[in-house]
PDB file of N, CA and C in Angstrom:
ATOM      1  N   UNK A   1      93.526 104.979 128.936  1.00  0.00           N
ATOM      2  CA  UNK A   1      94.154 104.124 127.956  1.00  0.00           C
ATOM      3  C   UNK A   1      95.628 104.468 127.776  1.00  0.00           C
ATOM      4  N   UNK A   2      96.135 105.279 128.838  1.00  0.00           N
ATOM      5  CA  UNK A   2      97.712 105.673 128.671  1.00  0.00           C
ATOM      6  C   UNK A   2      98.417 104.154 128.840  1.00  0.00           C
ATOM      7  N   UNK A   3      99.358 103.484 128.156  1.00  0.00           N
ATOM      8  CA  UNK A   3      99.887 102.644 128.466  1.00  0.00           C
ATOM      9  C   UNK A   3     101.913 103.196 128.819  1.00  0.00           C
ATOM     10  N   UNK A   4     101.912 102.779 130.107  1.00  0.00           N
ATOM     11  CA  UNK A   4     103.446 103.375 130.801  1.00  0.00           C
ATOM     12  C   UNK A   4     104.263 101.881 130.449  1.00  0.00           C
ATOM     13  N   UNK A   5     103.633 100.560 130.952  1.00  0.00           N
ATOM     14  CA  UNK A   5     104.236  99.499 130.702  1.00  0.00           C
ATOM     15  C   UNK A   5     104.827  98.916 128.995  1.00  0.00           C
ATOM     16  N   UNK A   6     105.761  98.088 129.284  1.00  0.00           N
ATOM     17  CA  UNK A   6     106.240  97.000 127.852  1.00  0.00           C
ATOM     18  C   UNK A   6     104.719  96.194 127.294  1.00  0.00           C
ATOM     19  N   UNK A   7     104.100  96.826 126.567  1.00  0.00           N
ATOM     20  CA  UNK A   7     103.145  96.030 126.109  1.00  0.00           C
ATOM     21  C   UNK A   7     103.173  95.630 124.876  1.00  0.00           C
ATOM     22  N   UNK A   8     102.381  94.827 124.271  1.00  0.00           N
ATOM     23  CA  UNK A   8     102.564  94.206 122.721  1.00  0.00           C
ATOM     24  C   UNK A   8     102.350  95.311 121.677  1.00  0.00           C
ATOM     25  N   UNK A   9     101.742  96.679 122.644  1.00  0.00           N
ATOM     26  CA  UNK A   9     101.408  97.933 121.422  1.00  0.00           C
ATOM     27  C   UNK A   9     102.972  98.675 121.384  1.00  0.00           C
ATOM     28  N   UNK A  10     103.689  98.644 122.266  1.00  0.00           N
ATOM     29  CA  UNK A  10     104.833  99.160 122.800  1.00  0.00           C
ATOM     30  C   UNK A  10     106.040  98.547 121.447  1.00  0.00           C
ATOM     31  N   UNK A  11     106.067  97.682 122.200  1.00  0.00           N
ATOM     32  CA  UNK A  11     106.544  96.782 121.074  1.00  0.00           C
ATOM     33  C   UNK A  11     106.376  96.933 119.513  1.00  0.00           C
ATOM     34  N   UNK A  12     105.621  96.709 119.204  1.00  0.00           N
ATOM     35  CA  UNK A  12     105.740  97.521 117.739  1.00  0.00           C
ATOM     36  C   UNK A  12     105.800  98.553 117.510  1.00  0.00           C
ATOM     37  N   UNK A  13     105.347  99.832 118.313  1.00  0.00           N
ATOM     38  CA  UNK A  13     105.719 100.678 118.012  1.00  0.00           C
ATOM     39  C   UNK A  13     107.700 101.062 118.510  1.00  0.00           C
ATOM     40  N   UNK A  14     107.943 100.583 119.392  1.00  0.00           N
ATOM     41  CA  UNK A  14     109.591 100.690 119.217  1.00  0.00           C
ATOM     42  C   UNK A  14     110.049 100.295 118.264  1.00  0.00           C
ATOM     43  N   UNK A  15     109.573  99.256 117.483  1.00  0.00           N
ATOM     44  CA  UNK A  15     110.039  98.609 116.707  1.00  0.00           C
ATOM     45  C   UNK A  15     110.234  99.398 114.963  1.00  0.00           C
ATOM     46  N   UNK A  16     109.312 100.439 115.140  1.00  0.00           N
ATOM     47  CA  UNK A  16     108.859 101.452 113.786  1.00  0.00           C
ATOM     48  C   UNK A  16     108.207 100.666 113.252  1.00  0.00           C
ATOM     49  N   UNK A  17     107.310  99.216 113.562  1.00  0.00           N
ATOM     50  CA  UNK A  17     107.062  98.184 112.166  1.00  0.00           C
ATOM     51  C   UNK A  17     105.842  98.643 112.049  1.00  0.00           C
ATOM     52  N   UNK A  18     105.520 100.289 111.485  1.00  0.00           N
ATOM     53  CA  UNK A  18     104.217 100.444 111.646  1.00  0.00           C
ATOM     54  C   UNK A  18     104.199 101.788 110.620  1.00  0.00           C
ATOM     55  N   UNK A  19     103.246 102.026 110.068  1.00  0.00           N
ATOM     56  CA  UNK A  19     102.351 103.110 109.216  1.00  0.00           C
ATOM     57  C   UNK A  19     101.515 104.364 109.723  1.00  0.00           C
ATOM     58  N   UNK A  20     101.622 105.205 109.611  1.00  0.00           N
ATOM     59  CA  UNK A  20     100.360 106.205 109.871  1.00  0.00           C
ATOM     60  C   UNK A  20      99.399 105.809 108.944  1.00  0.00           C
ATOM     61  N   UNK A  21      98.188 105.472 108.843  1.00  0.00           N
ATOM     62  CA  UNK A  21      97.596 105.532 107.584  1.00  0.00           C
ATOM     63  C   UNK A  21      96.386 106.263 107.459  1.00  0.00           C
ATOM     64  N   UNK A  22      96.427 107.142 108.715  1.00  0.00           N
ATOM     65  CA  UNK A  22      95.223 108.073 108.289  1.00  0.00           C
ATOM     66  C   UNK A  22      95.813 109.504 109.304  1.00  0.00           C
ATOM     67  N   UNK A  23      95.608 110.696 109.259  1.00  0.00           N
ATOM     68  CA  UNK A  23      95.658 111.577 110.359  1.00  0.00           C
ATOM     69  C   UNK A  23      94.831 112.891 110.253  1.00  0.00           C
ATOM     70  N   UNK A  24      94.192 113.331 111.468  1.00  0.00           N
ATOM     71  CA  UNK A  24      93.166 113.883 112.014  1.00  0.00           C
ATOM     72  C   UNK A  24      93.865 114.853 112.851  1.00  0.00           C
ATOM     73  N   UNK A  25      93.529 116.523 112.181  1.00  0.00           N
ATOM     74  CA  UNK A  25      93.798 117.570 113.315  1.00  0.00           C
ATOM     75  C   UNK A  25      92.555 118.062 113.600  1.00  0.00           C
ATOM     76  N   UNK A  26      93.174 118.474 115.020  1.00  0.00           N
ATOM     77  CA  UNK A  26      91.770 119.620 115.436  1.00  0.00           C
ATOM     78  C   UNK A  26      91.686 120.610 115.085  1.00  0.00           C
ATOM     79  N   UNK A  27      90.646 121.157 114.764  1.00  0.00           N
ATOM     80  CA  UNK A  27      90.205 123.200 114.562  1.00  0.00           C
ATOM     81  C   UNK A  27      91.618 123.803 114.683  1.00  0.00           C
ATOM     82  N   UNK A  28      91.682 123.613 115.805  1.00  0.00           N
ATOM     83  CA  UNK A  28      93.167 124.741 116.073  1.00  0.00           C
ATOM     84  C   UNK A  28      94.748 124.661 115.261  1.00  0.00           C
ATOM     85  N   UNK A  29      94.638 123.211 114.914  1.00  0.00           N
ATOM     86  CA  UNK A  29      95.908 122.956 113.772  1.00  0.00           C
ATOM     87  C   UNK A  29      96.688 122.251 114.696  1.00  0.00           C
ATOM     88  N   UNK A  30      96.822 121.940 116.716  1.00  0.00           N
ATOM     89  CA  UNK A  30      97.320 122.117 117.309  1.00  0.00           C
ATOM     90  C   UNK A  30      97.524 120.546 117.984  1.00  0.00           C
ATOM     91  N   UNK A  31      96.827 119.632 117.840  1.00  0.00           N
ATOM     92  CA  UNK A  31      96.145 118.459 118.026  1.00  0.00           C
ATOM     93  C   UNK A  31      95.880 117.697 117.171  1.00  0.00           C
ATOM     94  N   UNK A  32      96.161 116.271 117.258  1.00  0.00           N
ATOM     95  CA  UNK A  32      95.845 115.303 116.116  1.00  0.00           C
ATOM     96  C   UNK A  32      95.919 114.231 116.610  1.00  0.00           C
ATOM     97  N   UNK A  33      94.939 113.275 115.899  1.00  0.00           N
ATOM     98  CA  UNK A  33      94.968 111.523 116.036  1.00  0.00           C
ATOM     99  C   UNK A  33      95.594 111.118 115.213  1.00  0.00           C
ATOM    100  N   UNK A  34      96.221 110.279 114.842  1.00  0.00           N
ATOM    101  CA  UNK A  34      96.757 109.260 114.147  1.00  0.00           C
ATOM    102  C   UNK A  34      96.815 107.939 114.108  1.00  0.00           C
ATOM    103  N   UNK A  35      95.708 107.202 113.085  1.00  0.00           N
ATOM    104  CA  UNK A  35      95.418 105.809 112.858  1.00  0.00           C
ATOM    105  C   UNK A  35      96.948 105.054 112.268  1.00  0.00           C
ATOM    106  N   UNK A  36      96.947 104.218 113.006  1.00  0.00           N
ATOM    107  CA  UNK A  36      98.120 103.038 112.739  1.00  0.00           C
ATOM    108  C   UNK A  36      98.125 101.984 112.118  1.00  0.00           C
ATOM    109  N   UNK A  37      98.644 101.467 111.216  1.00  0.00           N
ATOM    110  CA  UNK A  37      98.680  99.923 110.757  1.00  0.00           C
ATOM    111  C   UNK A  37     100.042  99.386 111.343  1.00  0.00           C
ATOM    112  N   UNK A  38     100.194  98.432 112.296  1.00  0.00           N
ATOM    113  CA  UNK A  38     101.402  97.316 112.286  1.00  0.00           C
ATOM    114  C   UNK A  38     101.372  96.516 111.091  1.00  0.00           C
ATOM    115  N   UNK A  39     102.941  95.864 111.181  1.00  0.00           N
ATOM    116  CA  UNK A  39     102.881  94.962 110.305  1.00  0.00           C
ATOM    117  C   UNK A  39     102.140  94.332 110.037  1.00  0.00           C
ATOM    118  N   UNK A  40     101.779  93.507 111.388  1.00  0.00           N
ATOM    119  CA  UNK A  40     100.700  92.693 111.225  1.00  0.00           C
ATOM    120  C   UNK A  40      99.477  92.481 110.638  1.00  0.00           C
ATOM    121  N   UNK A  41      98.993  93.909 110.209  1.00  0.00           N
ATOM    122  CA  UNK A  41      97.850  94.420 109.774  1.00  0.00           C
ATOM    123  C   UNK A  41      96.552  94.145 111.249  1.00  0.00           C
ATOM    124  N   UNK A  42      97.639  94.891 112.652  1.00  0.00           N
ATOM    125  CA  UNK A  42      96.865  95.340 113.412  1.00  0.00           C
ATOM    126  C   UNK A  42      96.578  97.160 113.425  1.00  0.00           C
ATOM    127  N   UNK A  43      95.418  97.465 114.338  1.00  0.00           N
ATOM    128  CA  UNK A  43      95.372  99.171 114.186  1.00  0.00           C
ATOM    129  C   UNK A  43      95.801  99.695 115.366  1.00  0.00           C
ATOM    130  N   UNK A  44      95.357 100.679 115.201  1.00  0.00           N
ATOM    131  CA  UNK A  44      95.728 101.717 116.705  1.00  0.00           C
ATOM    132  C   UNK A  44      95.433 103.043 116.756  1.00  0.00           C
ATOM    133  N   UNK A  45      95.793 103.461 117.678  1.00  0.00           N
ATOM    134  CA  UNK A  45      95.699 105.384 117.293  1.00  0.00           C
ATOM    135  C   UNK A  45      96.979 105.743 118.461  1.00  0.00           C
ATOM    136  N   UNK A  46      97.537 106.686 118.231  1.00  0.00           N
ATOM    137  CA  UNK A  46      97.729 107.934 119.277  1.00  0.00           C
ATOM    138  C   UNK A  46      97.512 109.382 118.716  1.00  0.00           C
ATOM    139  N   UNK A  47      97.739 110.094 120.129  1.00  0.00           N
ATOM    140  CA  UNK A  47      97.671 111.541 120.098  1.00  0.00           C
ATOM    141  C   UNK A  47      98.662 112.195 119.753  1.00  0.00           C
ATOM    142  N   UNK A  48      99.108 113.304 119.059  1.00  0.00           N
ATOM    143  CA  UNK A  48      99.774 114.201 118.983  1.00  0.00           C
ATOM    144  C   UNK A  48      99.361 115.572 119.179  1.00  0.00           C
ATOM    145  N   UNK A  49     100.588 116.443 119.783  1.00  0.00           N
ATOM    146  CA  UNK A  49     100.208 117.914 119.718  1.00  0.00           C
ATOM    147  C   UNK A  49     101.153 118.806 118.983  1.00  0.00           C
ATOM    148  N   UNK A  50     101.559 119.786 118.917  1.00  0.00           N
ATOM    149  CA  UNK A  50     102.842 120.784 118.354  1.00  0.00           C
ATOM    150  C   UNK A  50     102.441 122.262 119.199  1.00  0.00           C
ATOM    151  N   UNK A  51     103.300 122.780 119.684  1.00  0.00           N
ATOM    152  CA  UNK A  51     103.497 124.305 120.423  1.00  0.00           C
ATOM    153  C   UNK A  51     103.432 125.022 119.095  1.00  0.00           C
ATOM    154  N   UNK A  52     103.097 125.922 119.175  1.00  0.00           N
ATOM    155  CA  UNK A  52     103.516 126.929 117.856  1.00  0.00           C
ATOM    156  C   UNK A  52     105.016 127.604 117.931  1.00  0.00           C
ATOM    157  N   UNK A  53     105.086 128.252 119.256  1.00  0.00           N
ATOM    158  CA  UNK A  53     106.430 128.668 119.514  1.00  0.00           C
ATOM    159  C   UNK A  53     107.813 127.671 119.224  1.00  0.00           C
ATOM    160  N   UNK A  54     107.205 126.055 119.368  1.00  0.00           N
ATOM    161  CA  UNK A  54     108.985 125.177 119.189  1.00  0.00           C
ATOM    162  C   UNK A  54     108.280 124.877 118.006  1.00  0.00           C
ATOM    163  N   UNK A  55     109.251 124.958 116.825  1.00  0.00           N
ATOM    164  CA  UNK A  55     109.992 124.641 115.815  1.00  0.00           C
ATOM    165  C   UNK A  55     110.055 123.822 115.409  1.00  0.00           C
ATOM    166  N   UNK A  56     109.730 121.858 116.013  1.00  0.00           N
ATOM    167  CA  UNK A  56     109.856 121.065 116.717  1.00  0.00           C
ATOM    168  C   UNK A  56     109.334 119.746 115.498  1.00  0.00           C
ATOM    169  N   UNK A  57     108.013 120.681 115.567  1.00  0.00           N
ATOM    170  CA  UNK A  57     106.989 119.833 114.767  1.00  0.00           C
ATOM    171  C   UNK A  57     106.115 119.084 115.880  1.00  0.00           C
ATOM    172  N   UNK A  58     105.652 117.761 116.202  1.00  0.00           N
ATOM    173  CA  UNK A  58     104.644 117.056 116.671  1.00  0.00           C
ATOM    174  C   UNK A  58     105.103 116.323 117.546  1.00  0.00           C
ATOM    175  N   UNK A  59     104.828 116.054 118.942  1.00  0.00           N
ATOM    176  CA  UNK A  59     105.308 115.470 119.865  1.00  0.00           C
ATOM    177  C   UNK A  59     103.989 114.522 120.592  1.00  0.00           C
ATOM    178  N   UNK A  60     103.941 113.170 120.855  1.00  0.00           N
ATOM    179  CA  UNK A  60     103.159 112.341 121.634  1.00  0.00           C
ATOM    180  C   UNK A  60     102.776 112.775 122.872  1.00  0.00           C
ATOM    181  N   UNK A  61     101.409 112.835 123.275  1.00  0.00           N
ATOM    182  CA  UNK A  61     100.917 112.993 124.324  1.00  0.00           C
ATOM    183  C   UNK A  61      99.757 112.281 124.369  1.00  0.00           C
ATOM    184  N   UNK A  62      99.308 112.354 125.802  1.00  0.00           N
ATOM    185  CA  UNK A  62      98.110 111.997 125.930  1.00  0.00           C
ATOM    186  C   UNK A  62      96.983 110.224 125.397  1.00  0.00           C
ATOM    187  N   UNK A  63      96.278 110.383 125.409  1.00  0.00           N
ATOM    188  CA  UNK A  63      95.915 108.657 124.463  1.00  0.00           C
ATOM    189  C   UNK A  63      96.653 107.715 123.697  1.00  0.00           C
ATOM    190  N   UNK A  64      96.531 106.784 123.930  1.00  0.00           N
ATOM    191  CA  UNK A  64      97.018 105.838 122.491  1.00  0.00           C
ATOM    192  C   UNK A  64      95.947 104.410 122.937  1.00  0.00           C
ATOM    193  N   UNK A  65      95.442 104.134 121.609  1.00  0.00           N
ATOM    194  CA  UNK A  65      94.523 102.774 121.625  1.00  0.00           C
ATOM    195  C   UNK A  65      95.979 101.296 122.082  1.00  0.00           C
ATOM    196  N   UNK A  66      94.367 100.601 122.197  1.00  0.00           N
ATOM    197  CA  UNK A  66      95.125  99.061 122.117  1.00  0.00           C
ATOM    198  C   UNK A  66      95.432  99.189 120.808  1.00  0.00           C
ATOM    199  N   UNK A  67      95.624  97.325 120.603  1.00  0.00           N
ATOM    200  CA  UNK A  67      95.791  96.703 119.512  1.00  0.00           C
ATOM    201  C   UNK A  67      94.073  96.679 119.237  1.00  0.00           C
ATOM    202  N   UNK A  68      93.641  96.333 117.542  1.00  0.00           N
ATOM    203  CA  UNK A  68      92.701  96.510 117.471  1.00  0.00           C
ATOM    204  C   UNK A  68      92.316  95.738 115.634  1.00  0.00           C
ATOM    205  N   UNK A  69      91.371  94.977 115.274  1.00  0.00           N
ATOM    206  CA  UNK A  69      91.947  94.302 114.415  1.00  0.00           C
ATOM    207  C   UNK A  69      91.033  94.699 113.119  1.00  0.00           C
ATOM    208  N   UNK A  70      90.588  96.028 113.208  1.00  0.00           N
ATOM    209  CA  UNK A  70      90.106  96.591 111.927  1.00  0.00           C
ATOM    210  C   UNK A  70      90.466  98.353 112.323  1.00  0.00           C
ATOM    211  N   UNK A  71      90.426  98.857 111.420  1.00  0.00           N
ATOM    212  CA  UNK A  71      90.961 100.835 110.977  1.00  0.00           C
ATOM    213  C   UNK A  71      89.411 101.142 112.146  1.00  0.00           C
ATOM    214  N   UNK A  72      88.399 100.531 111.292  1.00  0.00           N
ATOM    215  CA  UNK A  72      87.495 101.241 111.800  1.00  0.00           C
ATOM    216  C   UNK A  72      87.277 101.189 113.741  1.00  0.00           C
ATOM    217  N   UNK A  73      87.540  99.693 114.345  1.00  0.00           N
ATOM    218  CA  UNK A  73      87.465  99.532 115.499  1.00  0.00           C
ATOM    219  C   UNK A  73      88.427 100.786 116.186  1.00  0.00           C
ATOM    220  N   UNK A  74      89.412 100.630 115.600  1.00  0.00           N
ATOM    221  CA  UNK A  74      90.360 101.959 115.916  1.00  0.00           C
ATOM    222  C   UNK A  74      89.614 103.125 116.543  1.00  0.00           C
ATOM    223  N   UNK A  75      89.567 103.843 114.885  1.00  0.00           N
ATOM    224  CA  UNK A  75      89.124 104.706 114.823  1.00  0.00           C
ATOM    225  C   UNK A  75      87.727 105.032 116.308  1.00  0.00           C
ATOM    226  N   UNK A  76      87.016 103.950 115.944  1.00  0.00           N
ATOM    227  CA  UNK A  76      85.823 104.514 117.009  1.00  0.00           C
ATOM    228  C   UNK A  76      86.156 104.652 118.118  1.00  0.00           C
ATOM    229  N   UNK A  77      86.929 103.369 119.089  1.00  0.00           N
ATOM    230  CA  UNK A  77      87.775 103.616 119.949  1.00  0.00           C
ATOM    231  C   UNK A  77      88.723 105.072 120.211  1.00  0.00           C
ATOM    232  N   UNK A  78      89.232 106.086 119.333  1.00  0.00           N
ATOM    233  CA  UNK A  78      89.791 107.338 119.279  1.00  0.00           C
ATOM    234  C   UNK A  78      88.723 107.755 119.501  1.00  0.00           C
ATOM    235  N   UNK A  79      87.540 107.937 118.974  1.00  0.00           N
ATOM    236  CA  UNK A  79      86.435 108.906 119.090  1.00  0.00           C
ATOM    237  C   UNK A  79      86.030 108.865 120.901  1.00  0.00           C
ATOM    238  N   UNK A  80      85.496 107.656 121.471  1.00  0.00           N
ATOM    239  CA  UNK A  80      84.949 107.668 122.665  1.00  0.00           C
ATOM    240  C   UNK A  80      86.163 108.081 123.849  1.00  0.00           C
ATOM    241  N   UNK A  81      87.141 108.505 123.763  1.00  0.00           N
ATOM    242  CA  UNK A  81      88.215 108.906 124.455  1.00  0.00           C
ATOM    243  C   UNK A  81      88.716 109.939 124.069  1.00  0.00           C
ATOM    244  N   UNK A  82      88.417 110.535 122.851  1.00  0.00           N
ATOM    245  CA  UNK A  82      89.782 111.889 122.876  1.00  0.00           C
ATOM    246  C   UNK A  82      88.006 113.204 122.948  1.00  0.00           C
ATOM    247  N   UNK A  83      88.136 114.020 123.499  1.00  0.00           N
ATOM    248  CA  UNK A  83      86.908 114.692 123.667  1.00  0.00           C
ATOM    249  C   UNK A  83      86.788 115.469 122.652  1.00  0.00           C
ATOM    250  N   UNK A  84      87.866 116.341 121.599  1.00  0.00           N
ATOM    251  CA  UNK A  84      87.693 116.639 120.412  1.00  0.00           C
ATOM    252  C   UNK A  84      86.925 115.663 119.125  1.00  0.00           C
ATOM    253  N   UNK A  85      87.441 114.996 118.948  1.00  0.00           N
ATOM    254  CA  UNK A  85      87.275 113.948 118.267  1.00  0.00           C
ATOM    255  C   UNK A  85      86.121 112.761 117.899  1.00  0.00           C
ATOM    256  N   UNK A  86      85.028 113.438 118.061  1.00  0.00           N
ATOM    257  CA  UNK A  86      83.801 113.023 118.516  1.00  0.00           C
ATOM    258  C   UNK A  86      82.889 112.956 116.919  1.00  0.00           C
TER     259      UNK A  86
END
């Protein structure tokens, strides 16, 4: 579900027209999901991680959902793909 291309999820998210409205770390403190609202009142998720050593705070990696048109579709969608997160 890595998306590299200009897609309509892309797009709003360049755009900032969007919310965290829920977030999920793993055990380790080190890893996290993050549920999305667009403007639109579409959802989403991506991944985040943080090094302990950089200073940095939280950097994107790994997963990010489609578009998705309820929290919960989201959400389950994060679950069957991120292997923590279950």
């Amino acid at each position: 579900m890595k998306h590299r291309k200009e897609t309509s999820l892309n797009k709003y998210m360049n755009r900032k027209n969007f919310k965290a409205i829920a977030s999920f770390e793993d055990a380790t403190g080190l890893k996290c999901v993050d549920l999305i609202q667009t403007e639109n009142n579409f959802f989403t998720f991506k991944t985040f991680r943080k090094d302990p050593e950089d200073p940095n705070g939280w950097f994107q990696y790994g997963y990010e959902g489609q578009l998705y048109s309820t929290k919960e579709e989201a959400l389950e969608a994060a679950k069957k793909v991120i292997e923590w997160f279950s």
